[in-house]
C-alpha atoms as a PDB file:
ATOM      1  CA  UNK A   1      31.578 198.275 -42.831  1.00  0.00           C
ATOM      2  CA  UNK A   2      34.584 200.845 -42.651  1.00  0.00           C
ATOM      3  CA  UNK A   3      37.619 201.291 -44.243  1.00  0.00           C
ATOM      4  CA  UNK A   4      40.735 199.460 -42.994  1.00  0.00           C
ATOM      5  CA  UNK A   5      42.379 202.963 -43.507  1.00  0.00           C
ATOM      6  CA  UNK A   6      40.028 205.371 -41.853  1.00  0.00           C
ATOM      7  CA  UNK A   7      39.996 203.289 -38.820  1.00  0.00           C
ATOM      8  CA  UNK A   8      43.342 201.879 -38.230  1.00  0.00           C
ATOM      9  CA  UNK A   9      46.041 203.321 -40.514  1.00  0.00           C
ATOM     10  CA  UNK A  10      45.407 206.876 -39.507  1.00  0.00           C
ATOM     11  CA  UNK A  11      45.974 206.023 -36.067  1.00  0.00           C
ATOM     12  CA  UNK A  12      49.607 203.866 -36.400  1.00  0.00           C
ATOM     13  CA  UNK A  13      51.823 207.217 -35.306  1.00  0.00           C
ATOM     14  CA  UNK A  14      49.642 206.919 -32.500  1.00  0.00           C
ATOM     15  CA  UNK A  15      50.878 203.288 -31.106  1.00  0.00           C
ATOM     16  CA  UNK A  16      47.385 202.680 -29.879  1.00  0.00           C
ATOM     17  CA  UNK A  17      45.584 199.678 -31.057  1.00  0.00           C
ATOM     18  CA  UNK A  18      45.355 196.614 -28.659  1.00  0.00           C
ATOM     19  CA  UNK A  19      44.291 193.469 -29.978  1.00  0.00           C
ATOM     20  CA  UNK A  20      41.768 191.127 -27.030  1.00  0.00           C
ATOM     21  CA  UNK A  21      40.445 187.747 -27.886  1.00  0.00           C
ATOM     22  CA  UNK A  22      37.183 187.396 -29.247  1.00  0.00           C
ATOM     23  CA  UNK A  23      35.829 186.119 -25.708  1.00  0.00           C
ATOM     24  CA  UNK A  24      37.610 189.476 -24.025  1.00  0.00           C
ATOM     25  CA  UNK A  25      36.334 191.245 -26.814  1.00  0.00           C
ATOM     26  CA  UNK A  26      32.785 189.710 -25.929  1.00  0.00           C
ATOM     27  CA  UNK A  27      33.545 190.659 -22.310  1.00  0.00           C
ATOM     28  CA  UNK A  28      34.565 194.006 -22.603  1.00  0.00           C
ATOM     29  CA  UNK A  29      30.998 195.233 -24.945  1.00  0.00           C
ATOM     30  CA  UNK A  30      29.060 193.531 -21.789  1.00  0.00           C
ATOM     31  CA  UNK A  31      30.617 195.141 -18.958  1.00  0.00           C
ATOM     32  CA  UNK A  32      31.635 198.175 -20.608  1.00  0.00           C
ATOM     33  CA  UNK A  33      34.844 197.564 -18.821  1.00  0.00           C
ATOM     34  CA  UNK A  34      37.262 195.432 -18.214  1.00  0.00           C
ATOM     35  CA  UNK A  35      40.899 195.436 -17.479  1.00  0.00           C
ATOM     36  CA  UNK A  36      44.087 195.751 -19.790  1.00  0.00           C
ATOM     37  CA  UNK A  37      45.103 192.116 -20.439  1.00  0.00           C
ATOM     38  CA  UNK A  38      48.222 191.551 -18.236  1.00  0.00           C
ATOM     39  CA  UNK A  39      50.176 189.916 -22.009  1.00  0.00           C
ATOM     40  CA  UNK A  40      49.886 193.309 -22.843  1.00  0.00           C
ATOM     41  CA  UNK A  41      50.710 195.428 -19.917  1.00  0.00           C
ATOM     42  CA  UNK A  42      54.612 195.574 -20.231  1.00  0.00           C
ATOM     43  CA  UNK A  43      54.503 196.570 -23.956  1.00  0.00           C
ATOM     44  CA  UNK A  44      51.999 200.121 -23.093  1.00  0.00           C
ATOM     45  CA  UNK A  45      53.286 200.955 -19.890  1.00  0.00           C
ATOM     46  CA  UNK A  46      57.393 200.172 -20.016  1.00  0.00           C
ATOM     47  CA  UNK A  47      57.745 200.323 -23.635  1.00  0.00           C
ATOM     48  CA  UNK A  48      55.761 203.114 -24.843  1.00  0.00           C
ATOM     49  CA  UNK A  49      55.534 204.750 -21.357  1.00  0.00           C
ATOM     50  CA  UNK A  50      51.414 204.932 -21.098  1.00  0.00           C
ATOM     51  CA  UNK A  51      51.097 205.668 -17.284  1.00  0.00           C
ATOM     52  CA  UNK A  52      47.760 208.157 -17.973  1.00  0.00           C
ATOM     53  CA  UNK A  53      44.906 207.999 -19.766  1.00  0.00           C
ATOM     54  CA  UNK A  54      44.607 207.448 -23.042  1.00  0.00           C
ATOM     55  CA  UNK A  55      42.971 206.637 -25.855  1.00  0.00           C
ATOM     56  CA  UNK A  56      43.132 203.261 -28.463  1.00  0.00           C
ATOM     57  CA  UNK A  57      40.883 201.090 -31.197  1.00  0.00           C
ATOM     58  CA  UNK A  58      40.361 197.715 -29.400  1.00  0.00           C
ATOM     59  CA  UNK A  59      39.760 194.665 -31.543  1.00  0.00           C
ATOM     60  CA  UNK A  60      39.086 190.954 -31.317  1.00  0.00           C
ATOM     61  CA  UNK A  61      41.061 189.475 -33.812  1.00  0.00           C
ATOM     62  CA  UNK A  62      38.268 188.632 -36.380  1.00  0.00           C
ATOM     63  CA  UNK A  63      37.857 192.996 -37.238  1.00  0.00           C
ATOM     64  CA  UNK A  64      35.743 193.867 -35.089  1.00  0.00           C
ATOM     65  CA  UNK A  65      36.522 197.057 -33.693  1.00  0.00           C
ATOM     66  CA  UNK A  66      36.296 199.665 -30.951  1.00  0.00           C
ATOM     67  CA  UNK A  67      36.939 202.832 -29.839  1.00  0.00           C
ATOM     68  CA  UNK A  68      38.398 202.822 -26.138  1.00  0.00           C
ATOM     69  CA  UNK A  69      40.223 204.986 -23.009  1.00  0.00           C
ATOM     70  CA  UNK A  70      42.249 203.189 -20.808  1.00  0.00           C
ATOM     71  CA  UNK A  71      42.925 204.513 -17.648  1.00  0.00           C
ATOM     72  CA  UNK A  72      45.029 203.006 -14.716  1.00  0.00           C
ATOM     73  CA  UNK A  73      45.216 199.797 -17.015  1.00  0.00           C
ATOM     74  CA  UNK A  74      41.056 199.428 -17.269  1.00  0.00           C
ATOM     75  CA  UNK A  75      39.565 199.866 -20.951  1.00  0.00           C
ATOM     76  CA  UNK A  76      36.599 201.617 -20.982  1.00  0.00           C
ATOM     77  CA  UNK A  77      34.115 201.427 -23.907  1.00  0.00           C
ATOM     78  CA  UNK A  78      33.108 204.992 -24.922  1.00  0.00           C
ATOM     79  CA  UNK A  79      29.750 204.742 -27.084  1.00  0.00           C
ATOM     80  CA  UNK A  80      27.612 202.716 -28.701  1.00  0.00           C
ATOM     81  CA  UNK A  81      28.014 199.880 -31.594  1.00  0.00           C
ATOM     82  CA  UNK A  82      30.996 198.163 -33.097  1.00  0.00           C
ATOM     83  CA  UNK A  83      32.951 198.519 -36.805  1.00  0.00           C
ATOM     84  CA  UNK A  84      33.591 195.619 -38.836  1.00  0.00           C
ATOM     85  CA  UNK A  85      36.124 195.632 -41.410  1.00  0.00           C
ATOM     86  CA  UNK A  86      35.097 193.462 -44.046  1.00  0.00           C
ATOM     87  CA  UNK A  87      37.750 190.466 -44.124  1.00  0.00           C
ATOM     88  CA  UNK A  88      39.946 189.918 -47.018  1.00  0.00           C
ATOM     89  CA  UNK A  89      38.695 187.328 -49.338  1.00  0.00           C
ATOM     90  CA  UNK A  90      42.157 185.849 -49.868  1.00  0.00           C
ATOM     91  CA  UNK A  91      43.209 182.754 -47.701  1.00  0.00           C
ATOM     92  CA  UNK A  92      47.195 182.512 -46.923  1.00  0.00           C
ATOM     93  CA  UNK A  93      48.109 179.319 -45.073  1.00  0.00           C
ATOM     94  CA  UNK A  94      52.074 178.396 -43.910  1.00  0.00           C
ATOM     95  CA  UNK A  95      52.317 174.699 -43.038  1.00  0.00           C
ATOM     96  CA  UNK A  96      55.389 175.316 -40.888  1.00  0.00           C
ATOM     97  CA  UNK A  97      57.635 172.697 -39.707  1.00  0.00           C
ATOM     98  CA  UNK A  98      58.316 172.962 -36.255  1.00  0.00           C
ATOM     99  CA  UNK A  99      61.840 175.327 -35.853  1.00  0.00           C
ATOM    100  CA  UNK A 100      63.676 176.179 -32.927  1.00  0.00           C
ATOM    101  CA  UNK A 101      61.728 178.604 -30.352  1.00  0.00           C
ATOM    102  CA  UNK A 102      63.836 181.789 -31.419  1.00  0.00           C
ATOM    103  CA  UNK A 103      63.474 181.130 -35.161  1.00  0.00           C
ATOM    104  CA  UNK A 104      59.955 180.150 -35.082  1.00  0.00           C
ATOM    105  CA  UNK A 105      59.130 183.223 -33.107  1.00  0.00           C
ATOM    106  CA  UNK A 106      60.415 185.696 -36.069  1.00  0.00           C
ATOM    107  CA  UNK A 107      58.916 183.637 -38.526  1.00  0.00           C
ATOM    108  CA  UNK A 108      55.461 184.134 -36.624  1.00  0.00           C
ATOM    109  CA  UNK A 109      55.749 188.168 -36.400  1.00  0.00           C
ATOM    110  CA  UNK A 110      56.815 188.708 -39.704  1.00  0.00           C
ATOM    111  CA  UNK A 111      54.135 186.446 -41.824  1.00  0.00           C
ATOM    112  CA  UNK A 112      51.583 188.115 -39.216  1.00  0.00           C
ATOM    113  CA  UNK A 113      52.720 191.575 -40.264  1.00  0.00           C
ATOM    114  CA  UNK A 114      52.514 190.368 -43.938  1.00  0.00           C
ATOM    115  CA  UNK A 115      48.551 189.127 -43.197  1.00  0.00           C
ATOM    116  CA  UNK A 116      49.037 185.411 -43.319  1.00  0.00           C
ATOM    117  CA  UNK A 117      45.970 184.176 -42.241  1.00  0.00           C
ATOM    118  CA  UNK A 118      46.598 180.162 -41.319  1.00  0.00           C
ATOM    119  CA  UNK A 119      49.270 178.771 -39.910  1.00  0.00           C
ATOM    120  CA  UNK A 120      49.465 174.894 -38.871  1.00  0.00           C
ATOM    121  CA  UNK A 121      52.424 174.104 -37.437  1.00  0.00           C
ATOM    122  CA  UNK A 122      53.850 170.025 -37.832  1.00  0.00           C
ATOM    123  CA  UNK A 123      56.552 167.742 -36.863  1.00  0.00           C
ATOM    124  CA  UNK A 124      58.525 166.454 -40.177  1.00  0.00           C
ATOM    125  CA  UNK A 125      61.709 164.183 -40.138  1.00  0.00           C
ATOM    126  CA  UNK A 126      64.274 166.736 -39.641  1.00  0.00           C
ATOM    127  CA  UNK A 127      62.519 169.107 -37.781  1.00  0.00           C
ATOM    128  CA  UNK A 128      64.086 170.288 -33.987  1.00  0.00           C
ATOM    129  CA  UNK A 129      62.018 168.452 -30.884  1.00  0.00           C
ATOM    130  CA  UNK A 130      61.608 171.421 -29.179  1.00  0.00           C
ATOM    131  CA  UNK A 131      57.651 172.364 -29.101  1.00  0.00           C
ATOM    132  CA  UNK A 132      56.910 176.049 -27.725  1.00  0.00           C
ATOM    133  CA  UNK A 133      53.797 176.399 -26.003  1.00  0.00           C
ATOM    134  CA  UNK A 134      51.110 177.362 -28.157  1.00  0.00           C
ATOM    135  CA  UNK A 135      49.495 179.951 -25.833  1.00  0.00           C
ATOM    136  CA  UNK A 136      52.801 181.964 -25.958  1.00  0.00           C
ATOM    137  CA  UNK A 137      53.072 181.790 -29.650  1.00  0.00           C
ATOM    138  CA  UNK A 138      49.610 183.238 -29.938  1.00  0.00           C
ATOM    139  CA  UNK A 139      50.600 186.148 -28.104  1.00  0.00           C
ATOM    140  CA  UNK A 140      53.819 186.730 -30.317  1.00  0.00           C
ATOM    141  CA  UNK A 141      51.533 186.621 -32.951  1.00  0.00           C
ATOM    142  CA  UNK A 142      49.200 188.722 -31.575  1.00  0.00           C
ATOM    143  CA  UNK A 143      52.025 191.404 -30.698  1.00  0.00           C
ATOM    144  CA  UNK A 144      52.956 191.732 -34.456  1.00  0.00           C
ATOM    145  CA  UNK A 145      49.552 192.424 -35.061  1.00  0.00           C
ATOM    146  CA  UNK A 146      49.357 195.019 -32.871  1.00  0.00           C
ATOM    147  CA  UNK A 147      52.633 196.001 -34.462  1.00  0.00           C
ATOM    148  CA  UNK A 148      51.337 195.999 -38.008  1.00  0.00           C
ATOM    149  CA  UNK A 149      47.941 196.950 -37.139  1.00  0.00           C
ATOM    150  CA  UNK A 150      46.852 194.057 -38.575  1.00  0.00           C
ATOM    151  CA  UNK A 151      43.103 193.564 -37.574  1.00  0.00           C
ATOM    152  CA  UNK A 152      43.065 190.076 -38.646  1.00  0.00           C
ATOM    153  CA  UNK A 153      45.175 187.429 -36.186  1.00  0.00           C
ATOM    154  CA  UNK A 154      46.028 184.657 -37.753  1.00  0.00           C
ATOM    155  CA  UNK A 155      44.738 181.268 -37.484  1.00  0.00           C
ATOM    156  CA  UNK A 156      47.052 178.931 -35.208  1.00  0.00           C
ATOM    157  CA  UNK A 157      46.961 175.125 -34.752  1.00  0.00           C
ATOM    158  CA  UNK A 158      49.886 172.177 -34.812  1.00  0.00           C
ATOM    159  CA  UNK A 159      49.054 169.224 -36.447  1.00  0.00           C
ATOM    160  CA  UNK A 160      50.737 165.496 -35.184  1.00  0.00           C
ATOM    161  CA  UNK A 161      52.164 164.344 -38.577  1.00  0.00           C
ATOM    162  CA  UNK A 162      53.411 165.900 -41.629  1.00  0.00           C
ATOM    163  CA  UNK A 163      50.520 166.429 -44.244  1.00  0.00           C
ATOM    164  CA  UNK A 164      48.255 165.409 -41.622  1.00  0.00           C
ATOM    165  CA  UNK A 165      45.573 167.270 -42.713  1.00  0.00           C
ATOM    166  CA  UNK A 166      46.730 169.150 -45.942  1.00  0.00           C
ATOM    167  CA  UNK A 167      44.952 171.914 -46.789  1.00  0.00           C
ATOM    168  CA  UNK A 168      42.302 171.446 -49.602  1.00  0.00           C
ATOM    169  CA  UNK A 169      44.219 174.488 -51.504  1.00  0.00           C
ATOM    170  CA  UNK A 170      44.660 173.902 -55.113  1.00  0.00           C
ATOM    171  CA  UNK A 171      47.432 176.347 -54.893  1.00  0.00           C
ATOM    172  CA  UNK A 172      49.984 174.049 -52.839  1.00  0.00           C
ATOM    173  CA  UNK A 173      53.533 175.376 -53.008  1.00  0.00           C
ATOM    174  CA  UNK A 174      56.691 174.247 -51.436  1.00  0.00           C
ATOM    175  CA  UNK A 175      60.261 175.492 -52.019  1.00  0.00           C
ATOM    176  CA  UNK A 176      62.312 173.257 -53.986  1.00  0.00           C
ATOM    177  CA  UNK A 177      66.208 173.816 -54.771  1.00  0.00           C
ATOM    178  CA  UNK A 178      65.424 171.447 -57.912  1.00  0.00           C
ATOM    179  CA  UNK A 179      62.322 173.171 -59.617  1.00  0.00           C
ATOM    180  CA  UNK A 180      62.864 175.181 -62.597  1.00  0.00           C
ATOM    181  CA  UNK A 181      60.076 177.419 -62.049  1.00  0.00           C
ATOM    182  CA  UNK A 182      61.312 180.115 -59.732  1.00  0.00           C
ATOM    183  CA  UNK A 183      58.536 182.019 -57.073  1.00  0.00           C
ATOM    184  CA  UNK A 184      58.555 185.348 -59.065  1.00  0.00           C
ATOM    185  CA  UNK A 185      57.009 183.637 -61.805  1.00  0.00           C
ATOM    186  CA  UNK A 186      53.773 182.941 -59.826  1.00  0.00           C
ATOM    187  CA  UNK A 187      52.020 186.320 -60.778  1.00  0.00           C
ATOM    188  CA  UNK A 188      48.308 185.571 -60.867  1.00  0.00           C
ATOM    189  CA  UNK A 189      46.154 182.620 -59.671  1.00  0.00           C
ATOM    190  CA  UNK A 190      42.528 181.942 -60.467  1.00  0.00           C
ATOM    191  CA  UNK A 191      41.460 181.441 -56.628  1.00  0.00           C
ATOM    192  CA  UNK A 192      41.563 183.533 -53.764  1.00  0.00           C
ATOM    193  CA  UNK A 193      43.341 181.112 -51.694  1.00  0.00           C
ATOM    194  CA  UNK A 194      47.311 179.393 -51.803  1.00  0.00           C
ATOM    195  CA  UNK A 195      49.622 177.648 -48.956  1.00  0.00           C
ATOM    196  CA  UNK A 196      53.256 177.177 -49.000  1.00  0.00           C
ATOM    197  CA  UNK A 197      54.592 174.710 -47.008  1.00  0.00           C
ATOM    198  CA  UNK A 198      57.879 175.185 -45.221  1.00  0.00           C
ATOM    199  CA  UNK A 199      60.362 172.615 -43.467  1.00  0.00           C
ATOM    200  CA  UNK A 200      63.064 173.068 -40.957  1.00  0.00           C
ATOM    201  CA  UNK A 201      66.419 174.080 -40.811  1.00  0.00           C
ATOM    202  CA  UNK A 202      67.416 170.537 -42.112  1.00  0.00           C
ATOM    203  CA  UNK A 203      65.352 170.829 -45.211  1.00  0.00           C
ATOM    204  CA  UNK A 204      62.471 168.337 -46.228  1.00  0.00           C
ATOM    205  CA  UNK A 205      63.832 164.646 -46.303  1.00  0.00           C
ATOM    206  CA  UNK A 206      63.592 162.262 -49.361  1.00  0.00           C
ATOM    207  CA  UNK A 207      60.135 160.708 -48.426  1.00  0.00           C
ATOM    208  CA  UNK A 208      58.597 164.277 -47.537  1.00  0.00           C
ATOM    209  CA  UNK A 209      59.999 165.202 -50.860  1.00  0.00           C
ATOM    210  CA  UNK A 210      58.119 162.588 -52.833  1.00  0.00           C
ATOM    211  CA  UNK A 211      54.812 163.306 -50.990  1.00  0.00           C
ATOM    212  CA  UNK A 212      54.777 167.195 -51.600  1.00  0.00           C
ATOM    213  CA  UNK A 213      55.604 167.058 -55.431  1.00  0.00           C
ATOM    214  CA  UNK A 214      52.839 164.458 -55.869  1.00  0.00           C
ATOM    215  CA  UNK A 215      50.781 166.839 -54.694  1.00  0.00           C
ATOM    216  CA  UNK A 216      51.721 170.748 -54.740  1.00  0.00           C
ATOM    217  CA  UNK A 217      54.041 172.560 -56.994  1.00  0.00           C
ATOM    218  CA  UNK A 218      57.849 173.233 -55.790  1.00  0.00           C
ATOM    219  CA  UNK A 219      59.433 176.431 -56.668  1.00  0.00           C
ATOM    220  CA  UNK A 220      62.897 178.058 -56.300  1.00  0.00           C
ATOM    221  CA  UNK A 221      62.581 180.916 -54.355  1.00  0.00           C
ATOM    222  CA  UNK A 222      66.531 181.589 -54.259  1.00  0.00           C
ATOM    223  CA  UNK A 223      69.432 180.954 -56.035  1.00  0.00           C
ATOM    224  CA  UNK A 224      71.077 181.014 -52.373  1.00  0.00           C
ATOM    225  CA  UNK A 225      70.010 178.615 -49.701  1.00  0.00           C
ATOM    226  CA  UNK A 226      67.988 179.962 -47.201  1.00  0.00           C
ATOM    227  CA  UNK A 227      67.123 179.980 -43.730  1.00  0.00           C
ATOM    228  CA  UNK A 228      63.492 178.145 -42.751  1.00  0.00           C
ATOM    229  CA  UNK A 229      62.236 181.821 -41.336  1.00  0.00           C
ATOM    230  CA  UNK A 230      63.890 184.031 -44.377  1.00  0.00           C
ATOM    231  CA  UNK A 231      62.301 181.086 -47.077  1.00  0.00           C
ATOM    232  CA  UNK A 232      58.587 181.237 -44.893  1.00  0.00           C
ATOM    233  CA  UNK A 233      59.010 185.308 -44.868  1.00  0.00           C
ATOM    234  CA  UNK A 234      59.571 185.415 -48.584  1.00  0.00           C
ATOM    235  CA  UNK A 235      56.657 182.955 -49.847  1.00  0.00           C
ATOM    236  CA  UNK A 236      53.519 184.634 -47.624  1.00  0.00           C
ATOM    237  CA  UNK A 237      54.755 187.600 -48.487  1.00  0.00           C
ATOM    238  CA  UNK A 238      54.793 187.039 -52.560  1.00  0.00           C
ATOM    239  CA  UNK A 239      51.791 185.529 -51.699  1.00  0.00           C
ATOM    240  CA  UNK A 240      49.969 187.556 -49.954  1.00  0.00           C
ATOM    241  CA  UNK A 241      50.674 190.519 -52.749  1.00  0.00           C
ATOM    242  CA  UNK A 242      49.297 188.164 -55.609  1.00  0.00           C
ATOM    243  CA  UNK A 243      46.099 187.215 -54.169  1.00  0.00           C
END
């Protein structure tokens, strides 16, 4: 195992880690070659002007890592073995209610860049109707991992019914405009594992209500009413910290 640091942090100023799937990944250590994913194309070449060849860290998502040069948009693997950065023990889920594409996209980059590790996306009774392909929202999140050089891509899924499958987390949190015990007070918990779940821009309704404080914990995380994303953004990243 290597450090997260001596592998990835030194290199941020750099702008040169690209995140594959685990089956590119897979595809890449067996050829020894392979070309630059075409998701990722625009972002080297027209944003950070890579026309020549260069150098990067390659990894699959799961931290597993290698050392690459790209060259006229082909990776090339340049020695022998793979790194593995030993995964964080703690477990972050966001049960997300399904927001409007725009919203839900900055919602997804920022808990990625935080290192939310689960998110399950569901329909509840005020949520919007629109559903964004979950393909595309993969990428976005793999983008702000890139971003964030975050080795770890979270875990994506939608669900068809709220609490559908809730996770088995003792550590179930909601927000709640009613609860007197506010997020800042959550300082410490006993396992290495927590989910907040967030509804839409509408709020949770009455019945949705009932079912989470029969079985998580709500907590005021503002004095001020906030937006789905800002509310999501706050939780994983409190957290994410405490864990």
């Amino acid at each position: 195992m290597v450090s997260l640091s001596a592998t990835l942090r030194t290199r941020q100023k750099e702008h040169a880690f690209v995140l594959l799937t685990p089956s590119e990944f897979d595809d890449l250590s067996k050829k020894r070659s392979s070309p630059l994913p075409q998701r990722h194309e625009a972002h080297f070449t027209k944003v950070l002007k890579r026309t020549h060849e260069w150098q990067a860290i390659v990894g699959d998502g799961l931290g597993r890592l290698k050392s690459v040069r790209i060259k006229e948009k082909t990776l090339e693997w340049l020695s022998e073995g793979v790194d593995e950065i030993l995964k964080p023990r703690r477990q972050v889920t966001l049960l997300q209610a399904w927001l409007r594409n725009k919203a839900l996209a900055l919602l997804l980059q920022k808990t990625a860049e935080l290192g939310v590790t689960d998110i399950i996306l569901t329909p509840s009774d005020y949520s919007t109707s629109e559903r964004d392909n979950l393909e595309r929202l993969h990428t976005i999140l793999e983008n702000a991992c890139m971003q964030a050089y975050n080795p770890f891509t979270p875990r994506l899924h939608a669900v068809n019914a709220f609490l559908e499958a809730p996770p088995k987390e003792k550590n179930l949190f909601f927000g709640d405009l009613e609860a007197s015990q506010k997020l800042s007070d959550i300082r410490e918990l006993r396992e290495k594992s927590a989910c907040f779940v967030n509804g839409p821009e509408g709020g949770f309704s009455p019945r949705e209500l009932d079912t989470l404080r029969s079985a998580g914990q709500g907590l005021l995380l503002s004095e001020n009413v906030l937006r789905s994303e800002t509310a999501a953004i706050i939780a994983v990243g409190h957290l994410c910290q405490i864990l």
